[in-house]
C-alpha atoms as a PDB file:
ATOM      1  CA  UNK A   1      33.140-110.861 -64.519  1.00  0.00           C
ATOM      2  CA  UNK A   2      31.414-113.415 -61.916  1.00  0.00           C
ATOM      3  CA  UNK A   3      33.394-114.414 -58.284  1.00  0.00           C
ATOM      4  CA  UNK A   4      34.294-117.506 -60.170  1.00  0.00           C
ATOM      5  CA  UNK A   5      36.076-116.141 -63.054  1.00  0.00           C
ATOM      6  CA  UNK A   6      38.013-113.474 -61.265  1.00  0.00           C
ATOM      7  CA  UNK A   7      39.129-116.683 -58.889  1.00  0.00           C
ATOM      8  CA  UNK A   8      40.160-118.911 -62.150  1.00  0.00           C
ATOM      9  CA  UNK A   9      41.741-115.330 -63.167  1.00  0.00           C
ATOM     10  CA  UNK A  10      43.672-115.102 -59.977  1.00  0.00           C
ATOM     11  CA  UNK A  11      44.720-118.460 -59.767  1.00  0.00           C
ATOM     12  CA  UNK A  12      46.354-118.468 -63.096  1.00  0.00           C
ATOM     13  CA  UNK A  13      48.454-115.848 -62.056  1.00  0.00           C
ATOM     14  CA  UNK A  14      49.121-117.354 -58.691  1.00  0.00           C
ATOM     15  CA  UNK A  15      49.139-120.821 -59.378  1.00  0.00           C
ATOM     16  CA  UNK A  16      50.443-121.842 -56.089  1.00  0.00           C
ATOM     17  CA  UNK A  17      46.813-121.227 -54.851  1.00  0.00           C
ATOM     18  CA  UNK A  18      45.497-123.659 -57.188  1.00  0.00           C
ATOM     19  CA  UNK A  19      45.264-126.722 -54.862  1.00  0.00           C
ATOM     20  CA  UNK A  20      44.536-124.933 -51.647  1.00  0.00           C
ATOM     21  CA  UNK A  21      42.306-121.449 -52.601  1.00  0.00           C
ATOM     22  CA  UNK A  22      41.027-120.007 -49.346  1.00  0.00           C
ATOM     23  CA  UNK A  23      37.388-120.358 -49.575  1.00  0.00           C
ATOM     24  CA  UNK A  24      34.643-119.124 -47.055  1.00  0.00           C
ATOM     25  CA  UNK A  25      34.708-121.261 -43.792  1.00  0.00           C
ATOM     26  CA  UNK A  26      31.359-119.598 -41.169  1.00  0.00           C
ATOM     27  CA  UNK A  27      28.495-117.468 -42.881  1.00  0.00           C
ATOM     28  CA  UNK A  28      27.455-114.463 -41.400  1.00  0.00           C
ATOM     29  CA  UNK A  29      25.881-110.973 -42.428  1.00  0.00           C
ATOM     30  CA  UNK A  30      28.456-109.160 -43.803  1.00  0.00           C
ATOM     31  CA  UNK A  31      28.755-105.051 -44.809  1.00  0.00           C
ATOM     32  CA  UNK A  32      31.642-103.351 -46.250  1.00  0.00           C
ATOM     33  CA  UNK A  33      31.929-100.419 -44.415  1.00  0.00           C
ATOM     34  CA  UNK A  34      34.548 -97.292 -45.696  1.00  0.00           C
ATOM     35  CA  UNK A  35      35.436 -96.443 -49.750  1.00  0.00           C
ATOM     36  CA  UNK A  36      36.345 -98.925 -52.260  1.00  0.00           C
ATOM     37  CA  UNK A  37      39.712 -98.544 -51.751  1.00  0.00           C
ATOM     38  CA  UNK A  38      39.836 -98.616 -47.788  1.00  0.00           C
ATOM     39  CA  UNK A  39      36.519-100.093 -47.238  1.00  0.00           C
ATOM     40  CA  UNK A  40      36.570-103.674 -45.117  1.00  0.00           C
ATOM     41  CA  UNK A  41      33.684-106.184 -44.849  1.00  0.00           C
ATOM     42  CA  UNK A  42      32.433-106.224 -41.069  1.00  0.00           C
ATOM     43  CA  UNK A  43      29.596-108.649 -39.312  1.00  0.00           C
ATOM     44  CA  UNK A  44      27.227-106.017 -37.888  1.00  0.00           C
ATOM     45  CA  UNK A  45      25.751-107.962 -35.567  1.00  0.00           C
ATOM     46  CA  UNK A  46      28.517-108.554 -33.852  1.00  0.00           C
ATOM     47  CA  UNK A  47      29.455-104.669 -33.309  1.00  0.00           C
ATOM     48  CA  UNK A  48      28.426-102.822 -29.956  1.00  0.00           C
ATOM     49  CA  UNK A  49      28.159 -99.323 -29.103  1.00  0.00           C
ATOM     50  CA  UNK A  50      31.530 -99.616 -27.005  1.00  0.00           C
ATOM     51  CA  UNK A  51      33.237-101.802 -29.363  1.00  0.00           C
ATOM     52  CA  UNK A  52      37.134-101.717 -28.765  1.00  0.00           C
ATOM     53  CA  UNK A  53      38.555-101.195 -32.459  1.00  0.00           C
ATOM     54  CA  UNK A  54      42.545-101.098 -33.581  1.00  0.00           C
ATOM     55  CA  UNK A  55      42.860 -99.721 -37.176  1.00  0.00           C
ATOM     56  CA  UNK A  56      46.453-100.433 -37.474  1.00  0.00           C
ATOM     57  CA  UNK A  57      47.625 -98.977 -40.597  1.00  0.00           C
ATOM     58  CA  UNK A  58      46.320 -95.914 -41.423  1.00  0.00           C
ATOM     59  CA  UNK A  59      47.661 -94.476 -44.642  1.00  0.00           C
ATOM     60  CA  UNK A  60      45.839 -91.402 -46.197  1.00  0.00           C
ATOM     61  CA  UNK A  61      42.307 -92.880 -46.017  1.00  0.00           C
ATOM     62  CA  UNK A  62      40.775 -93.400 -42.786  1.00  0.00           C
ATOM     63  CA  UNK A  63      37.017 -93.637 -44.677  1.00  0.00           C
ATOM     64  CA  UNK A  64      36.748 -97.344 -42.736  1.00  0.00           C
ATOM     65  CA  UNK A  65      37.652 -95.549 -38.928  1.00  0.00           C
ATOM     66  CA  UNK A  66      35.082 -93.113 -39.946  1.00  0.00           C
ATOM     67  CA  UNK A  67      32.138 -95.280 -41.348  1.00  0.00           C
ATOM     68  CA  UNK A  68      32.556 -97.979 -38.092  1.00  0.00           C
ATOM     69  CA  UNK A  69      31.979 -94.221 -35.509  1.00  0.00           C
ATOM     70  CA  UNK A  70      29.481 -92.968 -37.434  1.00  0.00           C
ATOM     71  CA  UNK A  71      27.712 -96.144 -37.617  1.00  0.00           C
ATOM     72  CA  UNK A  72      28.387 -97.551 -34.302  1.00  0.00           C
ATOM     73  CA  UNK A  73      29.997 -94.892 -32.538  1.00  0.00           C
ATOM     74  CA  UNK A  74      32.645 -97.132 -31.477  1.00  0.00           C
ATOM     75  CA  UNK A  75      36.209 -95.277 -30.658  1.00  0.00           C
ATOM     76  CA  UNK A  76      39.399 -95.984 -33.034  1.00  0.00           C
ATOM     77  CA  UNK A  77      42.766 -96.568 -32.030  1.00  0.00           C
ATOM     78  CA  UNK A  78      44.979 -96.023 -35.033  1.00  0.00           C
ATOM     79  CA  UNK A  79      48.313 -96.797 -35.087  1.00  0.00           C
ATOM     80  CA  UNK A  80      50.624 -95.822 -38.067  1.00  0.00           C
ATOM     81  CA  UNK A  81      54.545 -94.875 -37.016  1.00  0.00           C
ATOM     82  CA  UNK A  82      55.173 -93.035 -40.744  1.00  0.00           C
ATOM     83  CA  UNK A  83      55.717 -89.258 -40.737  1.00  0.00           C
ATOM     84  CA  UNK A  84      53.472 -88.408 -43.773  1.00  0.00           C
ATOM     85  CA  UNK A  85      50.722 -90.100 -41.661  1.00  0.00           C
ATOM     86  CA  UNK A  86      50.800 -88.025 -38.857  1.00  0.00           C
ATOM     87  CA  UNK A  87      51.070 -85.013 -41.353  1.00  0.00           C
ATOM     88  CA  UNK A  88      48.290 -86.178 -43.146  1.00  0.00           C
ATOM     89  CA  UNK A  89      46.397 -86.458 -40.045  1.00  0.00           C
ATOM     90  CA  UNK A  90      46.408 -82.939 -38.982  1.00  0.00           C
ATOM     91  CA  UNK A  91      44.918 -81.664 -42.101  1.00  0.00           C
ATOM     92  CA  UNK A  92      41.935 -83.716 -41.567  1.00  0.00           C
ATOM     93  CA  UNK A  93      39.007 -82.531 -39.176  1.00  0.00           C
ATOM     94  CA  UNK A  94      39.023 -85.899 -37.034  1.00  0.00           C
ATOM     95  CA  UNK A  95      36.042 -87.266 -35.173  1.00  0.00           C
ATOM     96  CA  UNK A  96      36.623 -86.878 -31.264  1.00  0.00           C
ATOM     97  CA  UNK A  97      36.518 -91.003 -30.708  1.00  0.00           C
ATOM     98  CA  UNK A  98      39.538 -91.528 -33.604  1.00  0.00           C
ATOM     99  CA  UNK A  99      42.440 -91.573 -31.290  1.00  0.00           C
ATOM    100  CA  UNK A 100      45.957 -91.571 -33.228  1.00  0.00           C
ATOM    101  CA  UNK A 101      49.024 -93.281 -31.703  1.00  0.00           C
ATOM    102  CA  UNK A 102      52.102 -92.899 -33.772  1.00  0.00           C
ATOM    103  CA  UNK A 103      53.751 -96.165 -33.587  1.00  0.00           C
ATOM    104  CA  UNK A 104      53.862 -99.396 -35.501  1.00  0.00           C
ATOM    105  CA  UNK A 105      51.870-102.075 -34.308  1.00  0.00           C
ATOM    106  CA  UNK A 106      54.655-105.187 -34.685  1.00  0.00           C
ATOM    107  CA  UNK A 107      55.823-108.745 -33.492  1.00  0.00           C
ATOM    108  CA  UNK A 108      58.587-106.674 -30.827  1.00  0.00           C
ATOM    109  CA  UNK A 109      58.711-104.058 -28.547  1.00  0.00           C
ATOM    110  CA  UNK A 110      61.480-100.890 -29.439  1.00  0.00           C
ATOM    111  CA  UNK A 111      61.944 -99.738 -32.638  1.00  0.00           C
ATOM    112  CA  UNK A 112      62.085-101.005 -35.987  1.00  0.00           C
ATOM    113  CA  UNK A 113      63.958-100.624 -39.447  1.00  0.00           C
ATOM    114  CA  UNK A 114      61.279 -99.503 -42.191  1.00  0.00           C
ATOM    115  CA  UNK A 115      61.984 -99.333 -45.982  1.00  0.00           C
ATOM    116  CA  UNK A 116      60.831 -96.231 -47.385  1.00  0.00           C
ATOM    117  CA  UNK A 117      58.369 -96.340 -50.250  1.00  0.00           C
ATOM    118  CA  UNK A 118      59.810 -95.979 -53.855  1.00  0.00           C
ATOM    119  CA  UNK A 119      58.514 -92.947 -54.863  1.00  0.00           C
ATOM    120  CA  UNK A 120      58.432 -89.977 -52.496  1.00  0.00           C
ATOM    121  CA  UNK A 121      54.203 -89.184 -53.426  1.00  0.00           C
ATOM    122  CA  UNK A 122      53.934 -92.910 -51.607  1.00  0.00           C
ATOM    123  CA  UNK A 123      53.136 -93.283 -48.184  1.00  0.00           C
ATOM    124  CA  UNK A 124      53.254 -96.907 -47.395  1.00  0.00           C
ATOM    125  CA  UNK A 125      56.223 -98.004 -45.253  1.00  0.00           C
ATOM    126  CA  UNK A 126      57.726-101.250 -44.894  1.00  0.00           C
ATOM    127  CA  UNK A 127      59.396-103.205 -41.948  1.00  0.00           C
ATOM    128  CA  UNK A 128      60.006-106.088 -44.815  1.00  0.00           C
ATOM    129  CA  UNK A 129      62.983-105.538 -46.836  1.00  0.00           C
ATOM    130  CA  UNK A 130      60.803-106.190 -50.729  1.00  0.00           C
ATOM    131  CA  UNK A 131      61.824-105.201 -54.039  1.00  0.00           C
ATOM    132  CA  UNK A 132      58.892-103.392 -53.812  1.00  0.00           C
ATOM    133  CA  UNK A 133      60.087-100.555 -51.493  1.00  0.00           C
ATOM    134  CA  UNK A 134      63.486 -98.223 -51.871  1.00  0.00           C
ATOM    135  CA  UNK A 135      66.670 -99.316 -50.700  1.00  0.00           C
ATOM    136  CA  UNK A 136      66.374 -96.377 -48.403  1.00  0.00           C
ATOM    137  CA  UNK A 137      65.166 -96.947 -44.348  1.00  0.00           C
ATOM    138  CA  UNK A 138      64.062 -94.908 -41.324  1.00  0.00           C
ATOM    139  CA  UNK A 139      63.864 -95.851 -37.591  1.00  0.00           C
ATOM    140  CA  UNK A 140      60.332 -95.544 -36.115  1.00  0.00           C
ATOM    141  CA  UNK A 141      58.853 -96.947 -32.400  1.00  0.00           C
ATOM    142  CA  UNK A 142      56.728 -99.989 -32.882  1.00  0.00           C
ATOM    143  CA  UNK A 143      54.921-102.362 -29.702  1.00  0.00           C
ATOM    144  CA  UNK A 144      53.340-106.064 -29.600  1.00  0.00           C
ATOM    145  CA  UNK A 145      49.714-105.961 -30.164  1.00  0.00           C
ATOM    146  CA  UNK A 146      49.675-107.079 -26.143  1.00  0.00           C
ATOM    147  CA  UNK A 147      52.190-104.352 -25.109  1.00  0.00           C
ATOM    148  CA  UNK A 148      49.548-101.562 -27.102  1.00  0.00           C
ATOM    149  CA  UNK A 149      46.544-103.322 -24.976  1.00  0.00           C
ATOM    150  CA  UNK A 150      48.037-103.094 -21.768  1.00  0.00           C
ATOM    151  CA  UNK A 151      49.033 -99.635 -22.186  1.00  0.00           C
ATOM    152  CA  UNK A 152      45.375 -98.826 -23.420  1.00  0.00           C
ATOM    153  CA  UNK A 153      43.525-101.155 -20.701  1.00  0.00           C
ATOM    154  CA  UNK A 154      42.201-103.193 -23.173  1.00  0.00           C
ATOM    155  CA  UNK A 155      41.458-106.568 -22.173  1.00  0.00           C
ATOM    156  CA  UNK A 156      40.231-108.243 -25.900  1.00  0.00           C
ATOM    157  CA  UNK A 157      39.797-106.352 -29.405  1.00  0.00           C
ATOM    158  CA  UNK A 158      36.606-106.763 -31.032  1.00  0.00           C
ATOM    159  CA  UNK A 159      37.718-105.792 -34.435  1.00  0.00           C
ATOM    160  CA  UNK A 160      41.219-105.618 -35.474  1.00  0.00           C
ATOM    161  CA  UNK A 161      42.127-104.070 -38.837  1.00  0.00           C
ATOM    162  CA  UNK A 162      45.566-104.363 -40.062  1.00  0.00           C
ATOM    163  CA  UNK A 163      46.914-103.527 -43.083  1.00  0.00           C
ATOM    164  CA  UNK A 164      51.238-102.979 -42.743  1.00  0.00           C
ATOM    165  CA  UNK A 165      52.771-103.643 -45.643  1.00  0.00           C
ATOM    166  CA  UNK A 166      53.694-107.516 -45.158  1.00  0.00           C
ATOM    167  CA  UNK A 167      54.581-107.065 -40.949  1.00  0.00           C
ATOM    168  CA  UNK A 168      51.040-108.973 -40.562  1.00  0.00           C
ATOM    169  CA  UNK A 169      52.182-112.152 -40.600  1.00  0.00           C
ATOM    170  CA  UNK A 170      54.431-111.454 -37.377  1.00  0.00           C
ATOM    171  CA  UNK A 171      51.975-110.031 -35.804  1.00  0.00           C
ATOM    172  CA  UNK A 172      49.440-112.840 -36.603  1.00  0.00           C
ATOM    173  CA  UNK A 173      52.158-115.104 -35.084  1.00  0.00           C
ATOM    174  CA  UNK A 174      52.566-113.238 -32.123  1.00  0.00           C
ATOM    175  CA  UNK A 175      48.384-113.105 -31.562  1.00  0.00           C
ATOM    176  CA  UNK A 176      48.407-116.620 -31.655  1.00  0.00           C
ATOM    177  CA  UNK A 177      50.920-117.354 -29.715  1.00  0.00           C
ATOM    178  CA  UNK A 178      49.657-115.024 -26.531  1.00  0.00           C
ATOM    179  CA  UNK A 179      46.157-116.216 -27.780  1.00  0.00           C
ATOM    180  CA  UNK A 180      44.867-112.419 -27.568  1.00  0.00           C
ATOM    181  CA  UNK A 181      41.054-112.160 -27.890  1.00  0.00           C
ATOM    182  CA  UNK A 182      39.802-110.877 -31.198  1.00  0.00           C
ATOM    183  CA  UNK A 183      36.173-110.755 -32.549  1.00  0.00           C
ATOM    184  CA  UNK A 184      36.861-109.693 -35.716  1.00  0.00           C
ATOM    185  CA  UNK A 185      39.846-109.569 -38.065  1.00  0.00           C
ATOM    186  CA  UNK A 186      40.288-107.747 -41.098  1.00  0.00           C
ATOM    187  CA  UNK A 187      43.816-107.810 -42.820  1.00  0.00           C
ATOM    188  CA  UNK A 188      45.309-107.795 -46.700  1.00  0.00           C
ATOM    189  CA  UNK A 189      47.529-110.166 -46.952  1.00  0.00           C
ATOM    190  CA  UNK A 190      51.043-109.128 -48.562  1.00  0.00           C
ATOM    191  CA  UNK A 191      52.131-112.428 -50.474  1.00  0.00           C
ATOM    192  CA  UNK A 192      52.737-110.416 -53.491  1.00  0.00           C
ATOM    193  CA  UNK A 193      55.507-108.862 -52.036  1.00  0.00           C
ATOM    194  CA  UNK A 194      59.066-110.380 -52.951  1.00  0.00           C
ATOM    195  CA  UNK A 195      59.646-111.480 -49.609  1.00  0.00           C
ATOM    196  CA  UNK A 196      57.086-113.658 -49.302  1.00  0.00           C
ATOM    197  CA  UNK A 197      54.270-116.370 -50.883  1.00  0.00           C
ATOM    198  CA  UNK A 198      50.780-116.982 -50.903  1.00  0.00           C
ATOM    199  CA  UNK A 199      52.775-119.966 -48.662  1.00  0.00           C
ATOM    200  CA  UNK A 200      52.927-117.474 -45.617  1.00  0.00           C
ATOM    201  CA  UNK A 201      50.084-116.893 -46.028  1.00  0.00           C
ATOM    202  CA  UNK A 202      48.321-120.251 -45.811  1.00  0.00           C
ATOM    203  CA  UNK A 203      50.370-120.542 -42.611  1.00  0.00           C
ATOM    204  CA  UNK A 204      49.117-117.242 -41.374  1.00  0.00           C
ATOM    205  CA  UNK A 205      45.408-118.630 -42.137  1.00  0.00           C
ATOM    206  CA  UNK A 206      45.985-122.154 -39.982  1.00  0.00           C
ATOM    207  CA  UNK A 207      47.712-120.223 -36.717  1.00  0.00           C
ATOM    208  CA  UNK A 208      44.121-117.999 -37.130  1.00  0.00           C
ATOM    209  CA  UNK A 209      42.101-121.397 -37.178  1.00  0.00           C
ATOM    210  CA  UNK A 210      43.972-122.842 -34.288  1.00  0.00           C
ATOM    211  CA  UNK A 211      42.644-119.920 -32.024  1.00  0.00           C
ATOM    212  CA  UNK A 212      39.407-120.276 -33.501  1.00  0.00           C
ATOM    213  CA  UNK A 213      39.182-117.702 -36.096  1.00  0.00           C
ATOM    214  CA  UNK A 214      37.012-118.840 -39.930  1.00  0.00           C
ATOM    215  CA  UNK A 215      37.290-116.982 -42.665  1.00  0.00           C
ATOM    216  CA  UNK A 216      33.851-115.033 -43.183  1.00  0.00           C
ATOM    217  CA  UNK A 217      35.212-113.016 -46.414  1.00  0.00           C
ATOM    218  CA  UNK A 218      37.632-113.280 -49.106  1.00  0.00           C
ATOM    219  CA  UNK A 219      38.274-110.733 -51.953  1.00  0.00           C
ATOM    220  CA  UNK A 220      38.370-111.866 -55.930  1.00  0.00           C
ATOM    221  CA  UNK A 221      42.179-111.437 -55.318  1.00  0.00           C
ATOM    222  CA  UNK A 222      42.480-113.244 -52.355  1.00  0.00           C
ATOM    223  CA  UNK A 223      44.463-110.583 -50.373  1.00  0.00           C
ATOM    224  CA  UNK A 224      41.891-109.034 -48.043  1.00  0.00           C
ATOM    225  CA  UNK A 225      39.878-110.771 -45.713  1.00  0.00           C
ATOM    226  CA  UNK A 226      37.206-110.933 -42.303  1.00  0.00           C
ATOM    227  CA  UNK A 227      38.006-113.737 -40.035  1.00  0.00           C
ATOM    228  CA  UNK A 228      35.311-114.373 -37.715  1.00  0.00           C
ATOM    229  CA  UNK A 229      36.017-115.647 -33.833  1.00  0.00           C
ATOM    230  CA  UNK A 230      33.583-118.826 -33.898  1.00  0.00           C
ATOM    231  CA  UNK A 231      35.475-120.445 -31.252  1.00  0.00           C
END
């Protein structure tokens, strides 16, 4: 099945896409760099040796962390707040520049209520109360994007992965509104969840445009994508 189809596919599922699909907006070289399932499309030329990188979301598959320091050698700061996580974590033999923080990255500073994943071999936690997710929550520390770069002495991010279970369109809000520099951003989208529509979304996409951020790469199912700083 051609890009095309699996659009026309898509859409018919999702027919609120079908007058305003998300299309590619600047062209650049593009490689996907981790596994199929937590790979991400990155433009090389725009990675450097000390690239600051914030893989936020981290679930049981940090191939993507791993490909961008063997590649580039660029250090990782992960943030994921979730107890499995951190379990998860210390089985694995990590690379000295992957540097775990075990918080949520969110749109507030404190803590926040997450909704526990439906089945207990899941891992994915939710700050979004979703059909999707049990009925059941947990308290866990989360920070602003800002708050995690000030601690960190990070004055921009040159790629920012995200992946949190439907908290990304807070978060987008919030890095508009303080305008914080990003290169690069890689994030699924979460419109499938009950609590939202590919409506958030779209409104997700125009506060990225306003601080000068294109889309460089959409997926078939127009949930993950690269937006590329061409401000």
């Amino acid at each position: 099945m051609n890009l095309q189809s699996q659009f026309r596919k898509y859409v018919r599922s999702y027919p609120q896409w079908h007058f305003a699909l998300p299309h590619v907006q600047v062209q650049r070289r593009l490689e996907r760099f981790g596994t199929e399932y937590g790979g991400y499309y990155v433009a090389p030329s725009m990675m450097k040796s000390d690239a600051v990188v914030y893989s936020v979301g981290i679930g049981e598959d940090i191939s993507f962390d791993r490909s961008l320091i063997e590649h580039f050698g660029a250090e990782i700061e992960a943030f994921d707040p979730t107890p499995k996580v951190k379990e998860w974590l210390a089985t694995q033999a990590l690379p000295e520049q992957f540097h775990f923080h075990a918080v949520g990255i969110a749109d507030s500073d404190g803590e926040a209520v997450f909704h526990l994943p439906p089945r207990n071999d899941w891992v994915s936690h939710s700050m979004i109360s979703a059909r999707q997710y049990s009925r059941e929550t947990a308290r866990f520390p989360v920070m602003r994007l800002g708050t995690a770069m000030e601690r960190l002495g990070h004055s921009h991010i040159d790629v920012l992965k995200m992946d949190i279970e439907g908290a990304e369109y807070g978060v987008i809000e919030d890095l508009a509104r303080t305008q914080i520099p990003v290169g690069q951003l890689l994030v699924e989208f979460h419109h499938r969840l009950s609590a939202f529509g590919t409506g958030d979304t779209r409104r997700a996409i125009s506060l990225l445009e306003s601080c000068g951020m294109k889309i460089g790469h959409v997926c078939p199912r127009m949930e993950v994508f690269t937006f590329i700083q061409a401000g």
